[in-house]
C-alpha atoms as a PDB file:
ATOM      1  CA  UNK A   1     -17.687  65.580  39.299  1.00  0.00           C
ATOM      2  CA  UNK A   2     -15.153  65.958  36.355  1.00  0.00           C
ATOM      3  CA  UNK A   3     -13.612  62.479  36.803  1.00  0.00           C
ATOM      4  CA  UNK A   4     -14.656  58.701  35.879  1.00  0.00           C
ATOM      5  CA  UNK A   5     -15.903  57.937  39.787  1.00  0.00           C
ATOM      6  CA  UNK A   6     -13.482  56.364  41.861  1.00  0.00           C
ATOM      7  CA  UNK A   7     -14.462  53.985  44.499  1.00  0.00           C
ATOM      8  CA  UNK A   8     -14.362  56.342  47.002  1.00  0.00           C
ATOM      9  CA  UNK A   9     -17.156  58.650  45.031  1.00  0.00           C
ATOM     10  CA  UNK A  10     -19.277  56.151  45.064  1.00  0.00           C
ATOM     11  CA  UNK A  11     -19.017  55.901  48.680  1.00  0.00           C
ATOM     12  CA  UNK A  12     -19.775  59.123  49.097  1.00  0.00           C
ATOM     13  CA  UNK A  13     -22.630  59.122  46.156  1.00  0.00           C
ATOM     14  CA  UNK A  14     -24.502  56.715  48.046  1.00  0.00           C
ATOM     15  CA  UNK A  15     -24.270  58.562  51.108  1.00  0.00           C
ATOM     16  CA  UNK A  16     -25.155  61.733  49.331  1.00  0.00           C
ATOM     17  CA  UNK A  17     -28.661  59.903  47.969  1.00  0.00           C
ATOM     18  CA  UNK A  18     -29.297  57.320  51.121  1.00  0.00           C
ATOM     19  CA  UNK A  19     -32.339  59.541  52.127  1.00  0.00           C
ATOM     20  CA  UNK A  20     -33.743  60.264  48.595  1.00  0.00           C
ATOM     21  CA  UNK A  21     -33.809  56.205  47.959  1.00  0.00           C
ATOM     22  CA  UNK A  22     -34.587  52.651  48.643  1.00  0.00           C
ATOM     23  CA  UNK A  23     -32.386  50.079  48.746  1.00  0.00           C
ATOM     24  CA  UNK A  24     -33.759  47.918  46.601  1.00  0.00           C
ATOM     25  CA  UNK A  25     -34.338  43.859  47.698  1.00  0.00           C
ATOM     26  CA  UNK A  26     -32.034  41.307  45.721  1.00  0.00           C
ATOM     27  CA  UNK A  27     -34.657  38.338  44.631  1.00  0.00           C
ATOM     28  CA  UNK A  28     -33.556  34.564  43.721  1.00  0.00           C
ATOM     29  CA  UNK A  29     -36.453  32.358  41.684  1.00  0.00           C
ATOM     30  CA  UNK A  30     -35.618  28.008  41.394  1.00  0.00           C
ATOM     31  CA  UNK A  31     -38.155  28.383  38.520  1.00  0.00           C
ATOM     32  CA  UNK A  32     -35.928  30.787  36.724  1.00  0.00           C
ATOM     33  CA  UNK A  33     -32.888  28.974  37.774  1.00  0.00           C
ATOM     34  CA  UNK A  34     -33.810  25.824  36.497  1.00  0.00           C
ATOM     35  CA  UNK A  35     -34.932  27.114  32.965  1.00  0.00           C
ATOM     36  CA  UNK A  36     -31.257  28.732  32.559  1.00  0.00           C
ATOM     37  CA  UNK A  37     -29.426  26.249  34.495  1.00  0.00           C
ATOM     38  CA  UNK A  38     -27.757  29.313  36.519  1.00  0.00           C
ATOM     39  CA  UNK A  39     -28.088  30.671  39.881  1.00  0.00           C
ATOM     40  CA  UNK A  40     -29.626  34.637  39.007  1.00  0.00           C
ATOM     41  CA  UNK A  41     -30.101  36.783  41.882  1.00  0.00           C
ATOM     42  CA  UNK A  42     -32.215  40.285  40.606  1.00  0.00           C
ATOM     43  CA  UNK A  43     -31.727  43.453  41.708  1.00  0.00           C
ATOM     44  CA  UNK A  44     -34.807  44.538  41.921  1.00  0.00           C
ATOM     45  CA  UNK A  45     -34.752  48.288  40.492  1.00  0.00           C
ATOM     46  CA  UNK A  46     -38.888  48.186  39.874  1.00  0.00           C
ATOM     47  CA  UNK A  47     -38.969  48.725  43.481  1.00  0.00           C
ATOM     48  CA  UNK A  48     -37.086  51.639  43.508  1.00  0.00           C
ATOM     49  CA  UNK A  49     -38.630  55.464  43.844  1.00  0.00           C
ATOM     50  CA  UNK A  50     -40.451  56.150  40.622  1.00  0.00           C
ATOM     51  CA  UNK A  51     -40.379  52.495  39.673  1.00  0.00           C
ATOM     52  CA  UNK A  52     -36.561  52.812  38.568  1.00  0.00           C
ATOM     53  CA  UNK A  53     -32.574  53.051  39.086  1.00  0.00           C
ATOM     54  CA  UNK A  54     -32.913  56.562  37.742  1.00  0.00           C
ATOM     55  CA  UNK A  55     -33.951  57.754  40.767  1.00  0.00           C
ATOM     56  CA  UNK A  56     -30.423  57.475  42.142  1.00  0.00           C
ATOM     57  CA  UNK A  57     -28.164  58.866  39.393  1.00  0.00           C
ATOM     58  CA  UNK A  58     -30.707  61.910  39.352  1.00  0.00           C
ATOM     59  CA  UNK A  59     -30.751  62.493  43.122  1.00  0.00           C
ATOM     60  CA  UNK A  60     -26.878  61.740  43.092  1.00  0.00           C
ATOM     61  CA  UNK A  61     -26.671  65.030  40.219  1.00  0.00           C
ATOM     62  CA  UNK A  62     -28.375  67.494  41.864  1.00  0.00           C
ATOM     63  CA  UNK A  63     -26.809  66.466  45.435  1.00  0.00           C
ATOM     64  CA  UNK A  64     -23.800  67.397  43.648  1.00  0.00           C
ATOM     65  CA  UNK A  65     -25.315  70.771  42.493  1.00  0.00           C
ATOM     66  CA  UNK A  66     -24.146  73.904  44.718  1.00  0.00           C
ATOM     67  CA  UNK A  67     -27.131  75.388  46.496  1.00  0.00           C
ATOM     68  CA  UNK A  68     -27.389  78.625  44.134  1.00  0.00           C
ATOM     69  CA  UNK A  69     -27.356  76.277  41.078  1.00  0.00           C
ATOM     70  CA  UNK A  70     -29.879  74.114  42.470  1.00  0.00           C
ATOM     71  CA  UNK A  71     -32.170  76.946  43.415  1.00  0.00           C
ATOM     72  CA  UNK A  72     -32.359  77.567  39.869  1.00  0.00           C
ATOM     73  CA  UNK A  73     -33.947  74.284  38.887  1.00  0.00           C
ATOM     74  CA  UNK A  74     -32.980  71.313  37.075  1.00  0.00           C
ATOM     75  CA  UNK A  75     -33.985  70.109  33.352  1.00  0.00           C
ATOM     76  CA  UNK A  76     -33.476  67.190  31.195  1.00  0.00           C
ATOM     77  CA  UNK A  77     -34.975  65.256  28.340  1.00  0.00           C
ATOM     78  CA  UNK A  78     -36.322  61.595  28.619  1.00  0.00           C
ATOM     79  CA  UNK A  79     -38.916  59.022  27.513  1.00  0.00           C
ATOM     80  CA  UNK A  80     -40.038  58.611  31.201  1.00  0.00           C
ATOM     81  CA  UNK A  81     -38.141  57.142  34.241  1.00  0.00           C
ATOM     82  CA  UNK A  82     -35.022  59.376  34.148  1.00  0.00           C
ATOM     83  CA  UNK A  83     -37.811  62.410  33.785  1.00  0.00           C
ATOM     84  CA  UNK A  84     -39.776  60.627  36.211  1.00  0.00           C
ATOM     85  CA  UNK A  85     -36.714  60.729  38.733  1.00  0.00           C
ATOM     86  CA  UNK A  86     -35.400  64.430  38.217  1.00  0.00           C
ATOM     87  CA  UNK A  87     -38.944  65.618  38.588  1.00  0.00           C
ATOM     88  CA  UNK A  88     -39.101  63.927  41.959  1.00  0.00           C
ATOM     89  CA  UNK A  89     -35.434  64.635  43.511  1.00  0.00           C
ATOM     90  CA  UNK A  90     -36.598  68.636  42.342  1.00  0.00           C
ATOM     91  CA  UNK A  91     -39.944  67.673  44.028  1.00  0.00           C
ATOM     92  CA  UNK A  92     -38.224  66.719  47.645  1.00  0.00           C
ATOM     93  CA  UNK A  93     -35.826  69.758  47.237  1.00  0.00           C
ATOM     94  CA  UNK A  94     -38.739  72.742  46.348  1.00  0.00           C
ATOM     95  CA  UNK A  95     -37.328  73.557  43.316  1.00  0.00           C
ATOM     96  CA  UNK A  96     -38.856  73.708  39.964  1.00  0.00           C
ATOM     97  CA  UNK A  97     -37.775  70.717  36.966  1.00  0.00           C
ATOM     98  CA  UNK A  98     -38.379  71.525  33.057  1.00  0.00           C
ATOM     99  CA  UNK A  99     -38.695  67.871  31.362  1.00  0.00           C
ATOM    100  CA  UNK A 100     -38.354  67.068  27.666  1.00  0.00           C
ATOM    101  CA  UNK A 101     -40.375  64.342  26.518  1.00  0.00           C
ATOM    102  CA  UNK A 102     -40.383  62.845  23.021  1.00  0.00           C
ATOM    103  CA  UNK A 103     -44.025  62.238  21.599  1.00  0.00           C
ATOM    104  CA  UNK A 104     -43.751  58.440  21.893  1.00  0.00           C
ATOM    105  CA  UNK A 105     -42.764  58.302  25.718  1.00  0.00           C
ATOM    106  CA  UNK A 106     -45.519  56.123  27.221  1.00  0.00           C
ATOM    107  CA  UNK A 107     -48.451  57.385  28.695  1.00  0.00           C
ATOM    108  CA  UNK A 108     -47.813  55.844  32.528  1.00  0.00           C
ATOM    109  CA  UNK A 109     -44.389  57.889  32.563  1.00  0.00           C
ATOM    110  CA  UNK A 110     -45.879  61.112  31.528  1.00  0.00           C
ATOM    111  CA  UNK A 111     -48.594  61.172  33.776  1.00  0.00           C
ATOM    112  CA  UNK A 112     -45.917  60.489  36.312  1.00  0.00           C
ATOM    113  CA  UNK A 113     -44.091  63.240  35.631  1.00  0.00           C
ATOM    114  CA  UNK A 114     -46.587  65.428  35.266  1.00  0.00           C
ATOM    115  CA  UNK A 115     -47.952  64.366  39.019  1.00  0.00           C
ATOM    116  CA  UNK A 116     -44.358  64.763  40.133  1.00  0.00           C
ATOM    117  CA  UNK A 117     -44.807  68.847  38.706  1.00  0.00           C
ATOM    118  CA  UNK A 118     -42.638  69.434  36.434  1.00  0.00           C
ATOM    119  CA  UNK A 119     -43.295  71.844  33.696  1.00  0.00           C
ATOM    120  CA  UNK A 120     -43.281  69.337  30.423  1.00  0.00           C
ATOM    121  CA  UNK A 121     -42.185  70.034  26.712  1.00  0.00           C
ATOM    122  CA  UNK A 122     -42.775  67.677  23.708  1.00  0.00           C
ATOM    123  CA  UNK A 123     -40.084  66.951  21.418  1.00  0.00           C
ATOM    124  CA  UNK A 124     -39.634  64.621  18.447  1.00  0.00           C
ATOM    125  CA  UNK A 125     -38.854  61.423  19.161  1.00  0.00           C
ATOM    126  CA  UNK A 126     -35.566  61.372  17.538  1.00  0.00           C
ATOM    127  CA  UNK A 127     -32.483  62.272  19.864  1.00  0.00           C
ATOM    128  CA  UNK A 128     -31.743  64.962  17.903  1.00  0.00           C
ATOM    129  CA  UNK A 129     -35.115  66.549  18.052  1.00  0.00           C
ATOM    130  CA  UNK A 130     -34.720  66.265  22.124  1.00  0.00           C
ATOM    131  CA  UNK A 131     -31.822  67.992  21.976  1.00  0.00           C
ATOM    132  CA  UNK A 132     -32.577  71.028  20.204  1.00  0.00           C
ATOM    133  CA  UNK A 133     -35.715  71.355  22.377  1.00  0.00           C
ATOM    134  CA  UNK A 134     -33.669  70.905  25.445  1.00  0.00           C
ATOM    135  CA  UNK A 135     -31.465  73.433  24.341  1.00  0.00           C
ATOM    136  CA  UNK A 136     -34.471  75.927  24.024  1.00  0.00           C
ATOM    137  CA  UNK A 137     -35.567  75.395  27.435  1.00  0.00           C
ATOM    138  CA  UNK A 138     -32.504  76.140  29.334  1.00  0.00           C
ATOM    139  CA  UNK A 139     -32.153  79.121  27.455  1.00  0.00           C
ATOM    140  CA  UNK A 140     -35.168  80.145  29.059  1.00  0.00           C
ATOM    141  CA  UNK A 141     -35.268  78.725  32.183  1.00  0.00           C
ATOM    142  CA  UNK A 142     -31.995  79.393  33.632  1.00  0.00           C
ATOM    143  CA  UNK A 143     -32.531  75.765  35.013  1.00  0.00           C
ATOM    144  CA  UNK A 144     -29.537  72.838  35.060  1.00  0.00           C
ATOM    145  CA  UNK A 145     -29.354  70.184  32.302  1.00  0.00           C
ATOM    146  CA  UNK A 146     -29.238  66.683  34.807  1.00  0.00           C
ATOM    147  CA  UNK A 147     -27.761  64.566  31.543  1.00  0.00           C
ATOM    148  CA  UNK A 148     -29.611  61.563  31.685  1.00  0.00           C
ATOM    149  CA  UNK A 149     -26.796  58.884  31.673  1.00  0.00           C
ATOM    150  CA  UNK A 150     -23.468  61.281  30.064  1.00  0.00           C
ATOM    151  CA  UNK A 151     -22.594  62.611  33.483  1.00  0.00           C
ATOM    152  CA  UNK A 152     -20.442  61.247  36.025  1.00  0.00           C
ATOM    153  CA  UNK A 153     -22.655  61.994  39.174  1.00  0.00           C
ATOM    154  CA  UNK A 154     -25.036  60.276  37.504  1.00  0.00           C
ATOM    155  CA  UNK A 155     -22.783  57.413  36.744  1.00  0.00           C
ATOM    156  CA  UNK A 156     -21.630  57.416  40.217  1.00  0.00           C
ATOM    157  CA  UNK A 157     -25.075  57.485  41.630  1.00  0.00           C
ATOM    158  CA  UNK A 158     -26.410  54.522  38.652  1.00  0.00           C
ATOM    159  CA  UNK A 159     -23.071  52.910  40.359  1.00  0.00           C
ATOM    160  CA  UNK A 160     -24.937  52.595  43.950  1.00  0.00           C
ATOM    161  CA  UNK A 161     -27.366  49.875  42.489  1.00  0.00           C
ATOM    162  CA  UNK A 162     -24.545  47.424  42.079  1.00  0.00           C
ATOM    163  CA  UNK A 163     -22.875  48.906  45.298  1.00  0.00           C
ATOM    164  CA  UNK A 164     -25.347  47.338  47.424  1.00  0.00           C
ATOM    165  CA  UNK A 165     -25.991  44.526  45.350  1.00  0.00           C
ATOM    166  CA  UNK A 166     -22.306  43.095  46.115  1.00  0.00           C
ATOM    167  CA  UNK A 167     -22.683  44.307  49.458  1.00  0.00           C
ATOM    168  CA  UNK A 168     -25.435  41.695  49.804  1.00  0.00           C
ATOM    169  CA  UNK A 169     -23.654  38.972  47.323  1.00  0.00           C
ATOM    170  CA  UNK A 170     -20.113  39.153  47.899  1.00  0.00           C
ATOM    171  CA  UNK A 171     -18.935  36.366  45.405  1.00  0.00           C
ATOM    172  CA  UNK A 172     -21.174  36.633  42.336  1.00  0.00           C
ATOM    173  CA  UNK A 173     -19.351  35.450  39.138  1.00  0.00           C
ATOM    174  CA  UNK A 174     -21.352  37.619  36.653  1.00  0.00           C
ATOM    175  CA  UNK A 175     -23.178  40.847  36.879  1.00  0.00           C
ATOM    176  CA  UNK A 176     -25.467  42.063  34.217  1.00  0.00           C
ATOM    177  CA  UNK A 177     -27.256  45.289  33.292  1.00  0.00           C
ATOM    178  CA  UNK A 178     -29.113  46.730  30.469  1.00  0.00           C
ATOM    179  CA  UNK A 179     -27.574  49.598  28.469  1.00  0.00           C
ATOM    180  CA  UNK A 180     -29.471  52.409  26.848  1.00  0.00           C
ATOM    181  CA  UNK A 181     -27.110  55.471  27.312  1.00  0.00           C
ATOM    182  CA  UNK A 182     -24.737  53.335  29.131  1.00  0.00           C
ATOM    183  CA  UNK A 183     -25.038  55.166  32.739  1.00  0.00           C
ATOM    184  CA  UNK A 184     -25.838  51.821  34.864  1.00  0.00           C
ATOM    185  CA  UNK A 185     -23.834  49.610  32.956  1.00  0.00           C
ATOM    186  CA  UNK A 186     -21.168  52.116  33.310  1.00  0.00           C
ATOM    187  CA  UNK A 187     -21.604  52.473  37.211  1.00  0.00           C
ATOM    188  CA  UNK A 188     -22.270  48.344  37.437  1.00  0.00           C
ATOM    189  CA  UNK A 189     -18.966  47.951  35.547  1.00  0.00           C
ATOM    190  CA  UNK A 190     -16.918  50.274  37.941  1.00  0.00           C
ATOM    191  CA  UNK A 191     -18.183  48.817  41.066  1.00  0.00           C
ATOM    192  CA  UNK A 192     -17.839  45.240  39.980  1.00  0.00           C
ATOM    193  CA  UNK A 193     -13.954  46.029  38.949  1.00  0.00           C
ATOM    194  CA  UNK A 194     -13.616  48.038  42.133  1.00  0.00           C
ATOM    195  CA  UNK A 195     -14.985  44.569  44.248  1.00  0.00           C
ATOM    196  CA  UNK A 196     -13.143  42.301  42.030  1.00  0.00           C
ATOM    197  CA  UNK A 197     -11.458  41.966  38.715  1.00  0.00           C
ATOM    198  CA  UNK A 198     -12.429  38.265  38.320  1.00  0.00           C
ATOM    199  CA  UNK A 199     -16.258  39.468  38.140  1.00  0.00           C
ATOM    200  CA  UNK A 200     -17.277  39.082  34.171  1.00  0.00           C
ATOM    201  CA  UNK A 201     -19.959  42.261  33.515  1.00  0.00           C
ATOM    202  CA  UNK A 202     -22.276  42.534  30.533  1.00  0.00           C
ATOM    203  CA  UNK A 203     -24.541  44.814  29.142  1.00  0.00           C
ATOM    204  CA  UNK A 204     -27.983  43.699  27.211  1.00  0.00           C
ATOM    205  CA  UNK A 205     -29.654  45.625  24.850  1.00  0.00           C
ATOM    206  CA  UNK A 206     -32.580  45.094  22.196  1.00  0.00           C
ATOM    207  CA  UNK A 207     -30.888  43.810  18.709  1.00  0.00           C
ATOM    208  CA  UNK A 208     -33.003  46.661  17.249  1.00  0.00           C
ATOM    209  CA  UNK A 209     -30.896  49.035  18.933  1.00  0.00           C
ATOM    210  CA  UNK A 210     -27.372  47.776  19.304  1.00  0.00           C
ATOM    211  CA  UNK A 211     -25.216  50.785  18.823  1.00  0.00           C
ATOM    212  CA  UNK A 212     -23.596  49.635  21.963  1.00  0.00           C
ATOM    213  CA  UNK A 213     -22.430  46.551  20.896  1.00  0.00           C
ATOM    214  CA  UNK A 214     -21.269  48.197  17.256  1.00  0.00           C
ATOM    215  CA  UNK A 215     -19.929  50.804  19.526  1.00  0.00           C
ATOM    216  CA  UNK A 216     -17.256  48.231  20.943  1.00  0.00           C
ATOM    217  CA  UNK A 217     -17.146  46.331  17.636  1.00  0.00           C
ATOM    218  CA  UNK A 218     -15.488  49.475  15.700  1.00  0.00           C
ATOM    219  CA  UNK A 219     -14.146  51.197  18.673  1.00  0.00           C
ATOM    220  CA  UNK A 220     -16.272  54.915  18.268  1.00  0.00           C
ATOM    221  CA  UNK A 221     -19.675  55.657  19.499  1.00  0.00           C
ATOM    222  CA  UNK A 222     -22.308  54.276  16.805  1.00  0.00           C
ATOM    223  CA  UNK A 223     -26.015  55.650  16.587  1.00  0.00           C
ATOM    224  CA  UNK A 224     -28.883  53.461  15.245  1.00  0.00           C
ATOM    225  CA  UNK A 225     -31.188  53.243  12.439  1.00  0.00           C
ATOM    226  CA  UNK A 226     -34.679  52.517  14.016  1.00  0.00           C
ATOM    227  CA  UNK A 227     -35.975  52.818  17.365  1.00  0.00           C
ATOM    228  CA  UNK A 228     -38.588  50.908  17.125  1.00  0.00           C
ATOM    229  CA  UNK A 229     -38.091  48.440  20.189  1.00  0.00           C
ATOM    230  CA  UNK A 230     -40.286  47.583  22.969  1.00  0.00           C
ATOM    231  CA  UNK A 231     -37.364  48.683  25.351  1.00  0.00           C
ATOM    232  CA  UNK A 232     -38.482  52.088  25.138  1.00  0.00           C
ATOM    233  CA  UNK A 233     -35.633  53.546  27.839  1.00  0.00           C
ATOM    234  CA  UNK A 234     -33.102  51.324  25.793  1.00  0.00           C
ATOM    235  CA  UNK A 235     -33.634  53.769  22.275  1.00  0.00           C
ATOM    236  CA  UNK A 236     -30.786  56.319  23.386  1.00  0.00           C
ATOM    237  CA  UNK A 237     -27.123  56.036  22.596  1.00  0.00           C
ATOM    238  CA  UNK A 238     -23.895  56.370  24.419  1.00  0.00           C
ATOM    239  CA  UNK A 239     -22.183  59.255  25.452  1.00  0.00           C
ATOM    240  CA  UNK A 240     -18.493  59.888  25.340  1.00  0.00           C
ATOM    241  CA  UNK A 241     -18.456  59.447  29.422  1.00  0.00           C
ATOM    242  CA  UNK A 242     -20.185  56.366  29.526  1.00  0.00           C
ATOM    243  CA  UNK A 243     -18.690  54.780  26.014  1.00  0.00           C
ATOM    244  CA  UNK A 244     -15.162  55.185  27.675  1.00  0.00           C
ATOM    245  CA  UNK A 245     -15.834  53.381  30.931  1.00  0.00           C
ATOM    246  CA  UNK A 246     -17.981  50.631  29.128  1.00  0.00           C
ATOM    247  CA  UNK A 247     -15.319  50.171  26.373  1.00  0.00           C
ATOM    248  CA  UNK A 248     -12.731  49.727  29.320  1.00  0.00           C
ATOM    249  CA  UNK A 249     -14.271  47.882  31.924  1.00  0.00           C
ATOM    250  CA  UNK A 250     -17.038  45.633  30.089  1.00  0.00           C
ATOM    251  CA  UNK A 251     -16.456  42.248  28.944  1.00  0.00           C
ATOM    252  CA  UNK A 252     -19.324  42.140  26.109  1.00  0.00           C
ATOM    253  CA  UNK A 253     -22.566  43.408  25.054  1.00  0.00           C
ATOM    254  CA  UNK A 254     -25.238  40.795  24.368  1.00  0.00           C
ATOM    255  CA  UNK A 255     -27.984  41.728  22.129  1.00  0.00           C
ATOM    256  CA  UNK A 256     -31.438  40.134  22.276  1.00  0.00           C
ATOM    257  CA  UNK A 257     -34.368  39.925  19.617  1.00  0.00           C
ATOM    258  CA  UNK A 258     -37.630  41.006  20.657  1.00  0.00           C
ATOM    259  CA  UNK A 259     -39.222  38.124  21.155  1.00  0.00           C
ATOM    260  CA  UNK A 260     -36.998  37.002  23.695  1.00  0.00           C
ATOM    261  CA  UNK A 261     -37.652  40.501  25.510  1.00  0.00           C
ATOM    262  CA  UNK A 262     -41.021  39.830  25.682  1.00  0.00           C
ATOM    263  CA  UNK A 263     -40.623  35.899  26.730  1.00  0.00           C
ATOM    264  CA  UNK A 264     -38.285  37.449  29.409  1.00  0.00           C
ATOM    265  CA  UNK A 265     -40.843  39.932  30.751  1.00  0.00           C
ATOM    266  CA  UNK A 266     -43.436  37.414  30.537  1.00  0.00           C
ATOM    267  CA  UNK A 267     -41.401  35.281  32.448  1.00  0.00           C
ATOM    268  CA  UNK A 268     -40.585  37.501  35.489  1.00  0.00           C
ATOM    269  CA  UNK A 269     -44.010  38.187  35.648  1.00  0.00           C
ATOM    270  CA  UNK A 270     -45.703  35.078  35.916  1.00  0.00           C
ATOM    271  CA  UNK A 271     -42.397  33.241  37.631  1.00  0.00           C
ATOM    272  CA  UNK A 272     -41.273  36.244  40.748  1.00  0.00           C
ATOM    273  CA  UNK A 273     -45.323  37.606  40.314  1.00  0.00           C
ATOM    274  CA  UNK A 274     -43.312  41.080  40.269  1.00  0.00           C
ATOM    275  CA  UNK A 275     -44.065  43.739  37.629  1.00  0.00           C
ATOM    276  CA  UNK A 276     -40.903  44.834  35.666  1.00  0.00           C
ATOM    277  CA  UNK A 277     -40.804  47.431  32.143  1.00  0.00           C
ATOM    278  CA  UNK A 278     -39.403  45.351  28.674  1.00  0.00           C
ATOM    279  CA  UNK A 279     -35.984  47.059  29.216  1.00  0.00           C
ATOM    280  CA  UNK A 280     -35.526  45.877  32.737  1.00  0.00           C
ATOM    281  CA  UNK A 281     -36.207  42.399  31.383  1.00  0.00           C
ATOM    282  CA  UNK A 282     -33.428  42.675  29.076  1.00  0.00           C
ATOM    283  CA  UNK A 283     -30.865  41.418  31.017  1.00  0.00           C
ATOM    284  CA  UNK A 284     -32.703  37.772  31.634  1.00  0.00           C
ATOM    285  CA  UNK A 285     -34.092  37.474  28.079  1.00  0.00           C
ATOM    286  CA  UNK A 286     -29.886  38.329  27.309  1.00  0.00           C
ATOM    287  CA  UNK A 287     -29.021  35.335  29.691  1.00  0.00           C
ATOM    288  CA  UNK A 288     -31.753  33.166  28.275  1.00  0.00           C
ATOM    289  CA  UNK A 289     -30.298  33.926  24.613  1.00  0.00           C
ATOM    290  CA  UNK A 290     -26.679  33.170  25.905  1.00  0.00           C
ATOM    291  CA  UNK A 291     -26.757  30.346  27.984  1.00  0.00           C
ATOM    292  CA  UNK A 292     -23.267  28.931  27.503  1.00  0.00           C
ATOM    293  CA  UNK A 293     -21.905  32.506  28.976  1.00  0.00           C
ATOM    294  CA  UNK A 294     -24.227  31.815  32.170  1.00  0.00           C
ATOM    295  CA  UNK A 295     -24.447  28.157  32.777  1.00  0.00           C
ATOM    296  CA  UNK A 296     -23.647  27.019  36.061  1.00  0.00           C
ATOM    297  CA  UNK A 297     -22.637  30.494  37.255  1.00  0.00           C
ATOM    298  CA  UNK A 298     -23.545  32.678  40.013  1.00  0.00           C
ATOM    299  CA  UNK A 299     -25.329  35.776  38.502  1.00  0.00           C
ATOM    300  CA  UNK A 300     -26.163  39.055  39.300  1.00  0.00           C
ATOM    301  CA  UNK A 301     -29.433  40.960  37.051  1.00  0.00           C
ATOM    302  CA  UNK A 302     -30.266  44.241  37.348  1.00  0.00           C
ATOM    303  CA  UNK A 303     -34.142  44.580  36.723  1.00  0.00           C
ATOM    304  CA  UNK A 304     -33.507  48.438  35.932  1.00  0.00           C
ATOM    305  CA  UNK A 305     -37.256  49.165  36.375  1.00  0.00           C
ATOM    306  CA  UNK A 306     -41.355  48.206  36.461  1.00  0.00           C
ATOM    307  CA  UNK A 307     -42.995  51.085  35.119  1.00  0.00           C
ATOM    308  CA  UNK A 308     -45.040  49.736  32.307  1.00  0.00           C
ATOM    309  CA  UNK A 309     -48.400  50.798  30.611  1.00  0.00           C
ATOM    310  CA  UNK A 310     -50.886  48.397  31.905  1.00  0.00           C
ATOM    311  CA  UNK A 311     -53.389  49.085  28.932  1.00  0.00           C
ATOM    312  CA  UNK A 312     -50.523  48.518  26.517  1.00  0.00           C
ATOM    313  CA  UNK A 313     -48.933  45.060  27.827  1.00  0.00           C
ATOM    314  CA  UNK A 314     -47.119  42.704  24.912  1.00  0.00           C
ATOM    315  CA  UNK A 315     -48.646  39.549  26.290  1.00  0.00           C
END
């Protein structure tokens, strides 16, 4: 696709993927709802293949990839549930995947991968440093680079998540997704302004890693100093694709200290008894940091994913 995805794409994107995914179940807690004084119905992502929303954006891709092209293979670089998902869609078509992985991805999502069998390479952990060892191996693989959020398949499949979730809640006030590289907030924005323009979207991300937010601020694509947050699939920065639809269509990015991620995760756990990844808990620890915005208002969350590293927990 060479064109921000109009609703009608995203029709057909969630067609394209309906037998490569689950749709996910929406969740509602009075615990929750009483601590934040809103009414938060989660989209629960963590029960999605490979424990994530990636799983649609990567099927989505390579749906979109002409059968000689496919053939060929797929690549891409990722700390762990984007890799997790293009090894899998390149599983359940019998062709081969070449995955990038920066040295800190966590253990879980690696040995995920590397059940899935995808040939893995170790990169730095910098962007940069995935990059350059991305470029390597599609030189010598012949394979196609599955972007892992600057791509608008992928948008349009990341878009399905939010697709389904209005499909279920009709007359939410307020969605909200995290934002890494900006591919589900990006989807979550266009569906909510294709349903309604009255819907209010935001993106949450870690205050460690707010080049999103600073993106907006200053109106160009801003990179970050450290990447040092427990949101490990939140360290990556937006593309040009997914900085033009979230600069357009999203009302504000809310950033979030750790702590509060952690609270957050804590929360969901003990609260919904449901297992969900620091960045997926992003999103409440965002609405639990901004209550004014949310008070009293119907609101959709988008747990983004569950795959955490039970020898490794913050709590």
């Amino acid at each position: 696709m060479d064109h921000i995805p109009t609703r009608q794409d995203i029709i057909e994107a969630h067609k394209s993927i309906i037998n490569y995914i689950h749709r996910t179940p929406v969740y509602t807690n009075a615990s929750i709802n009483r601590v934040t004084e809103a009414t938060i119905y989660f989209k629960c992502e963590n029960f999605q293949k490979v424990g994530a929303f990636k799983m649609r954006g990567a099927s989505c891709a390579v749906a979109a990839l002409d059968e000689d092209t496919r053939y060929k293979g797929i690549a891409t670089h990722s700390s762990g549930n984007h890799a997790q998902a293009v090894a899998l869609t390149a599983k359940l078509y019998g062709i081969e995947s070449h995955i990038v992985m920066p040295e800190n991805a966590p253990a879980i999502k690696r040995q995920a991968v590397e059940e899935y069998g995808a040939k893995i390479y170790t990169s730095g952990n910098r962007i940069e440093d995935r990059e350059k060892k991305m470029t390597e191996v599609l030189q010598a693989s012949g394979a196609s680079f599955i972007h892992p959020y600057n791509n608008y398949d992928i948008i349009a499949g990341q878009a399905t998540a939010s697709k389904e979730l209005l499909e279920d809640l009709p007359d939410l006030d307020t969605v909200i997704a995290p934002v890494g590289g900006g591919g589900l907030l990006s989807g979550t924005a266009l569906t909510c302004r294709y349903h309604d323009e009255q819907i209010k979207v935001y993106g949450a991300e870690p205050a460690l890693v707010d080049d999103a937010a600073r993106s907006l601020a200053s109106g160009k694509i801003e990179g970050n100093f450290r990447i040092d947050t427990i949101a490990d699939g939140l360290r990556t920065n937006l593309g040009d694709k997914t900085f033009a639809i979230i600069s357009k269509y999203v009302d504000e990015i809310l950033t979030v200290e750790e702590e509060s991620i952690i609270a957050a995760m804590r929360m969901i756990w003990e609260r919904m008894k449901i297992v969900v990844e620091p960045s997926g808990a992003v999103p409440l620890a965002a609405i639990l940091s901004h209550p004014t915005i949310f008070t009293g208002k119907k609101v959709g969350a988008i747990i983004s994913g569950g795959n955490v590293d039970l020898q490794n927990l913050p709590f």
